[in-house]
Protein backbone atom coordinates (compact mmCIF):
# COMPACT_ATOMS: atom_id res chain seq x y z
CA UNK A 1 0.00 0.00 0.00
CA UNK A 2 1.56 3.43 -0.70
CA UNK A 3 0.91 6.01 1.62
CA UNK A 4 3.20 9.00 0.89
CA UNK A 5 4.50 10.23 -2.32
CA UNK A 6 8.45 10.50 -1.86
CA UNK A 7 10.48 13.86 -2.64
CA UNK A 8 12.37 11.99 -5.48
CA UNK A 9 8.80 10.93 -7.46
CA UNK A 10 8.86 12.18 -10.71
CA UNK A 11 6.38 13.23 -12.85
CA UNK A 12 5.45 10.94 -15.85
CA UNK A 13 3.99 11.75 -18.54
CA UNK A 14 3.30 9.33 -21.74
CA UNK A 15 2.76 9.74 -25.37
CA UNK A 16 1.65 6.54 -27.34
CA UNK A 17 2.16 6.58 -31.20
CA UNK A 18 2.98 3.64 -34.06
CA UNK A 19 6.01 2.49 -34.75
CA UNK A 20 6.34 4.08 -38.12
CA UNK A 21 6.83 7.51 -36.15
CA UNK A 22 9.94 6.97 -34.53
CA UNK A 23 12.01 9.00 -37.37
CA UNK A 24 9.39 12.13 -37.25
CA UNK A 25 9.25 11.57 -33.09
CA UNK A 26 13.38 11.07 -32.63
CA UNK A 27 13.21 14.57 -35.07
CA UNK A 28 11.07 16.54 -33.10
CA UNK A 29 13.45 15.80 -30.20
CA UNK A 30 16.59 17.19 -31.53
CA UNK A 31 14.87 19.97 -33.29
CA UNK A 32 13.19 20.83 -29.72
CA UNK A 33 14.49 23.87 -28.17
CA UNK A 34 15.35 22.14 -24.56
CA UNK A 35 18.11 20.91 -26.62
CA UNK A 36 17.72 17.27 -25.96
CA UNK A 37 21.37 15.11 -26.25
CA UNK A 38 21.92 11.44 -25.34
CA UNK A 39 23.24 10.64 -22.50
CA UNK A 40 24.08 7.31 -23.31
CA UNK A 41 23.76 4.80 -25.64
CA UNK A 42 20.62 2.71 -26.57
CA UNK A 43 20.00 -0.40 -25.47
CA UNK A 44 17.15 -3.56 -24.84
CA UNK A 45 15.25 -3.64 -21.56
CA UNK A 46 13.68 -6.86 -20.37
CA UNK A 47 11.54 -6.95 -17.49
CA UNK A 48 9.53 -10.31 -15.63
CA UNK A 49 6.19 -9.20 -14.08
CA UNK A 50 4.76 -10.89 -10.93
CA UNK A 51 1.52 -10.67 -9.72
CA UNK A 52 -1.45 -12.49 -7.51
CA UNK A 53 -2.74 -15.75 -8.75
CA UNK A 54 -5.72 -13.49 -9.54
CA UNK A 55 -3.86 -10.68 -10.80
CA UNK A 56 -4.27 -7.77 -8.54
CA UNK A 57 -1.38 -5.44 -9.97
CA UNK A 58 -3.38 -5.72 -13.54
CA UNK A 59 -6.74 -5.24 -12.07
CA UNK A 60 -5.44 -2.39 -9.94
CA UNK A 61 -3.83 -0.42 -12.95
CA UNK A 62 -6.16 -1.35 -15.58
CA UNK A 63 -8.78 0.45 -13.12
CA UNK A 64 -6.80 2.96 -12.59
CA UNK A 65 -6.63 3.11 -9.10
CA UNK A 66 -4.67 6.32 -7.83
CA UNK A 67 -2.47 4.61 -5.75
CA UNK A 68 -0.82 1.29 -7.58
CA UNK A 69 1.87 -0.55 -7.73
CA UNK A 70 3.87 -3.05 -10.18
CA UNK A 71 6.68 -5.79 -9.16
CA UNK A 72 9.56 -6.77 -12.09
CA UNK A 73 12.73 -7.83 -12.20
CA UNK A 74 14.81 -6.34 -14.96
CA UNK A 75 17.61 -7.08 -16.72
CA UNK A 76 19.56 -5.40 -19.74
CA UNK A 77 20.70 -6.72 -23.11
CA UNK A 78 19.69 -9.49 -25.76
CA UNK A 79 19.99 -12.39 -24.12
CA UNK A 80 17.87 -13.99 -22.20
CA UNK A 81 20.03 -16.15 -20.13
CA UNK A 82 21.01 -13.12 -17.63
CA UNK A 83 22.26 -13.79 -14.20
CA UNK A 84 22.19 -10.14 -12.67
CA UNK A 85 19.34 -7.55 -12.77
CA UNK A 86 17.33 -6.46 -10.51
CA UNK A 87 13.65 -6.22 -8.94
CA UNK A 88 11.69 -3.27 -9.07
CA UNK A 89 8.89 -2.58 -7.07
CA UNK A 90 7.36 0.61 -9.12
CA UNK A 91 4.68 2.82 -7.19
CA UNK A 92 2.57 5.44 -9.07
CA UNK A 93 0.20 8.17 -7.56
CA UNK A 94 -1.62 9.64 -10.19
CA UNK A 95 1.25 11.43 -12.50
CA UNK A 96 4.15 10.68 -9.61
CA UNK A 97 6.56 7.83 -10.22
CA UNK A 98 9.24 6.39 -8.12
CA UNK A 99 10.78 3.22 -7.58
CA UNK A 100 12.27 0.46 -5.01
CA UNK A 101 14.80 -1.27 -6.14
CA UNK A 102 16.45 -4.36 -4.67
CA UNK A 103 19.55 -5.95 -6.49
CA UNK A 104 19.63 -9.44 -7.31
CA UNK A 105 22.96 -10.95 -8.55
CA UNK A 106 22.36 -14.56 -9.99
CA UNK A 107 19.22 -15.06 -11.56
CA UNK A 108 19.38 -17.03 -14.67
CA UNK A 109 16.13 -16.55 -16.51
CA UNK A 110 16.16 -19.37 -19.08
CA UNK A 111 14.54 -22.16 -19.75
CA UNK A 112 17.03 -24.57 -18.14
CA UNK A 113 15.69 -23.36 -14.80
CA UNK A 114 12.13 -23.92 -13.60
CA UNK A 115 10.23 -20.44 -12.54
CA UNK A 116 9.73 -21.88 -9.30
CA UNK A 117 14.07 -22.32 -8.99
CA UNK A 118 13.93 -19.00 -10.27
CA UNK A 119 11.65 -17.54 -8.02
CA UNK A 120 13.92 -19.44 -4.98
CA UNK A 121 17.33 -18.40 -6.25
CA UNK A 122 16.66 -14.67 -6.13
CA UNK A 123 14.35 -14.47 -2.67
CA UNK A 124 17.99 -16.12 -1.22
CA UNK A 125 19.66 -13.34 -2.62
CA UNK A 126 16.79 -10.37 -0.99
CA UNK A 127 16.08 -8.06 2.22
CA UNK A 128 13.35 -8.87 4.19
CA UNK A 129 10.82 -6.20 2.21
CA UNK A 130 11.46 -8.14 -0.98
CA UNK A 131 10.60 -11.20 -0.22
CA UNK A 132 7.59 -9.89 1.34
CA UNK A 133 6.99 -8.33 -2.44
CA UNK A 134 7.86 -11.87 -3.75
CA UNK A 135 5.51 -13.65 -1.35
CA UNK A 136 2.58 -11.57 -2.45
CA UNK A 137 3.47 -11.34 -6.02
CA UNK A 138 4.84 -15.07 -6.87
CA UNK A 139 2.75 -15.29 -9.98
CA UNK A 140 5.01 -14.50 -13.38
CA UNK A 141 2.75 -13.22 -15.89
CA UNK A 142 4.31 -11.73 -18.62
CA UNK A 143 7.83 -11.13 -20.02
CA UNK A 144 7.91 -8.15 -22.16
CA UNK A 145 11.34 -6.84 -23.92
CA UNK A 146 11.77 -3.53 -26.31
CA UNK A 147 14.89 -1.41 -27.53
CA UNK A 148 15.15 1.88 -25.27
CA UNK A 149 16.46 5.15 -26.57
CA UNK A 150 16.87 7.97 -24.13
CA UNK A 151 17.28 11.55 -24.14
CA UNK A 152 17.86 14.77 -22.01
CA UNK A 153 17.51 18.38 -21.90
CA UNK A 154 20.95 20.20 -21.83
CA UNK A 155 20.23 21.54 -18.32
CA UNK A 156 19.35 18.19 -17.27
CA UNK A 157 15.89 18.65 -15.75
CA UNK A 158 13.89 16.94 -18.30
CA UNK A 159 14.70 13.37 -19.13
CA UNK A 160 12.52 11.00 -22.18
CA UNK A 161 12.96 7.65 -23.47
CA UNK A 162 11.22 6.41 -26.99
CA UNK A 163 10.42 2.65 -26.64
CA UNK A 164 10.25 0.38 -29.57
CA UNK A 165 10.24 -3.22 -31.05
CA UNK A 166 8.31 -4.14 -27.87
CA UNK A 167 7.74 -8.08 -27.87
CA UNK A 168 5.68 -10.00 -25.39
CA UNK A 169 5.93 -13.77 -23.99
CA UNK A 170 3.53 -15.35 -22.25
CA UNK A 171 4.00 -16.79 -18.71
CA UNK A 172 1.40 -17.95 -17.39
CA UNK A 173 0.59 -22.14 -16.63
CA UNK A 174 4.13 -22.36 -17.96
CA UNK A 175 6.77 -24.29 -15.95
CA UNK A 176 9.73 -22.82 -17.85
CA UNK A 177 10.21 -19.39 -18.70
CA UNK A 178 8.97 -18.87 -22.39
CA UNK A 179 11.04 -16.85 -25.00
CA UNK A 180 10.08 -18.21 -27.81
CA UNK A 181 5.85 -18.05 -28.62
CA UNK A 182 5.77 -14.37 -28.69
CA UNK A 183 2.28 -12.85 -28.79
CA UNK A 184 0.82 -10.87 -31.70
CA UNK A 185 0.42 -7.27 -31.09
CA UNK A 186 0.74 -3.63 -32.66
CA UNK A 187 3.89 -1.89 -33.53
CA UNK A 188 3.68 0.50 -30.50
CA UNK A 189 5.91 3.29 -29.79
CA UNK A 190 6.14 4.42 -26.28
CA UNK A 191 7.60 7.71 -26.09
CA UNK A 192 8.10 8.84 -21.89
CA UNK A 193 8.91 12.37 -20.32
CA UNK A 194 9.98 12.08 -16.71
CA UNK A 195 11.09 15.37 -14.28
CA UNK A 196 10.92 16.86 -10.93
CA UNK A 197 7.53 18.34 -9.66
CA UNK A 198 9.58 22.01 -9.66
CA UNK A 199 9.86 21.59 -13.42
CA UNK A 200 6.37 20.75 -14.10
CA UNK A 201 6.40 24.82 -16.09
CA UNK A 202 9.31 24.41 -18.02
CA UNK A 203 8.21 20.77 -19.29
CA UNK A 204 4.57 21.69 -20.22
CA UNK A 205 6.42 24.25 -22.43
CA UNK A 206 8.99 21.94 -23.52
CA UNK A 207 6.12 19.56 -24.82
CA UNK A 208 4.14 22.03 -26.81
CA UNK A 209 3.95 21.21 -30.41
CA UNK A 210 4.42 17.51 -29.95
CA UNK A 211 2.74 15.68 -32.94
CA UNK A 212 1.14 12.95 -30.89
CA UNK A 213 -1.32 12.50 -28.07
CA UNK A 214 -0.55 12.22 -24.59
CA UNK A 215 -2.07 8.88 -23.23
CA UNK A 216 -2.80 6.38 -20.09
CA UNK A 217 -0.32 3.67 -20.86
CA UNK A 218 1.29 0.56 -18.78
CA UNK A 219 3.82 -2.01 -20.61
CA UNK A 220 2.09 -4.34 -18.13
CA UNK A 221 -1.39 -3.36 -18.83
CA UNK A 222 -0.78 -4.03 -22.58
CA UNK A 223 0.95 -7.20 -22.34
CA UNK A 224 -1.49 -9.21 -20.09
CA UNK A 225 -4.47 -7.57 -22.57
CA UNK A 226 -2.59 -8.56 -25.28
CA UNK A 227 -2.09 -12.37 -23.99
CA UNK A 228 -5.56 -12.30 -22.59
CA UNK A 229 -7.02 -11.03 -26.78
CA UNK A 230 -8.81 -7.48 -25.11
């Protein structure tokens, strides 16, 4: 349950556009006055989402409940077999965003190891609030991967990522992790502004003029209506 929104929540704010965008939305970007750079390079994000045997997270978000929260473990890169990553337990309230995080250093996702080894290896490896995250959240759902491109203002205060090339696996019943039946769904482009509540001015300014529509949007939300064929 969240109670309190932290000092370091951000704001987040979404934009939701196809695929076939990226070129006029990665434009826009370094065209915008802010003066957006990249801070680093690109690269693929893969994320595991738990939930309730009856899937409370999903229920919770797709309802839109002010206060919600998400559990994932996340790793970086193209392959799957990964060993280090770690879980995230992400709270929103309304627009604010922060996270938990809790380091895990061996946890091969593949499908040599059983979710249920998988689910064992890493609580080993956690503090006491984890596993209490685990506990509540043992069921995994979804795996979801896409190709992450970020960007900042030059004074730093305004961060955004385009995601793209999003693929989703389906978990559930599945004794093994899956990462090969990939479900069918649109070419999405996820493009995300994130800053500090004292910069909520100077990013409604930054964001006027942007050619697509700002919109209610969860990776997790997506993939288990995708899997489920909403």
């Amino acid at each position: 349950m969240i109670r309190n929104v932290p000092e370091q929540a951000r704001l987040e704010i979404k934009f939701i556009s196809n695929e076939n965008n990226l070129a006029m939305v990665e434009n826009w970007l370094k065209l915008n006055r802010a003066g957006f750079y990249r801070p680093f390079p690109d690269r693929w994000v893969n994320n595991v989402y738990f939930d309730t045997h009856n899937y409370f997270a999903f229920k919770e978000n797709l309802s839109g409940a002010s206060s919600r929260t998400k559990l994932r473990y996340r790793w970086y890169g193209q392959s799957s077999a990964i060993k280090k990553g770690i879980l995230e337990l992400k709270c929103k309230r309304n627009y604010f965003g922060w996270k938990r995080r809790f380091p895990v250093e061996y946890m091969p996702v593949d499908q040599r190891n059983t979710w249920k080894n998988i689910r064992l290896m890493m609580v080993d490896q956690l503090e006491e609030e984890a596993k209490n995250w685990i506990a509540a959240n043992p069921h995994p759902v979804i795996i979801n991967r896409y190709y992450r491109r970020y960007f900042v203002t030059r004074d730093d205060r305004v961060r955004a990522t385009i995601d793209s090339q999003q693929a989703i696996f389906d978990q559930r019943y599945k004794p093994y992790p899956n990462f090969h039946f990939r479900s069918n769904i649109p070419n999405v482009l996820v493009l995300e502004f994130k800053f500090n509540r004292q910069d909520r001015i100077k990013a409604s300014q930054i964001l006027e003029g942007l050619p697509i529509r700002v919109s209610r949007n969860s990776k997790y939300i997506f993939g288990v209506s995708s899997i489920q064929g909403y």
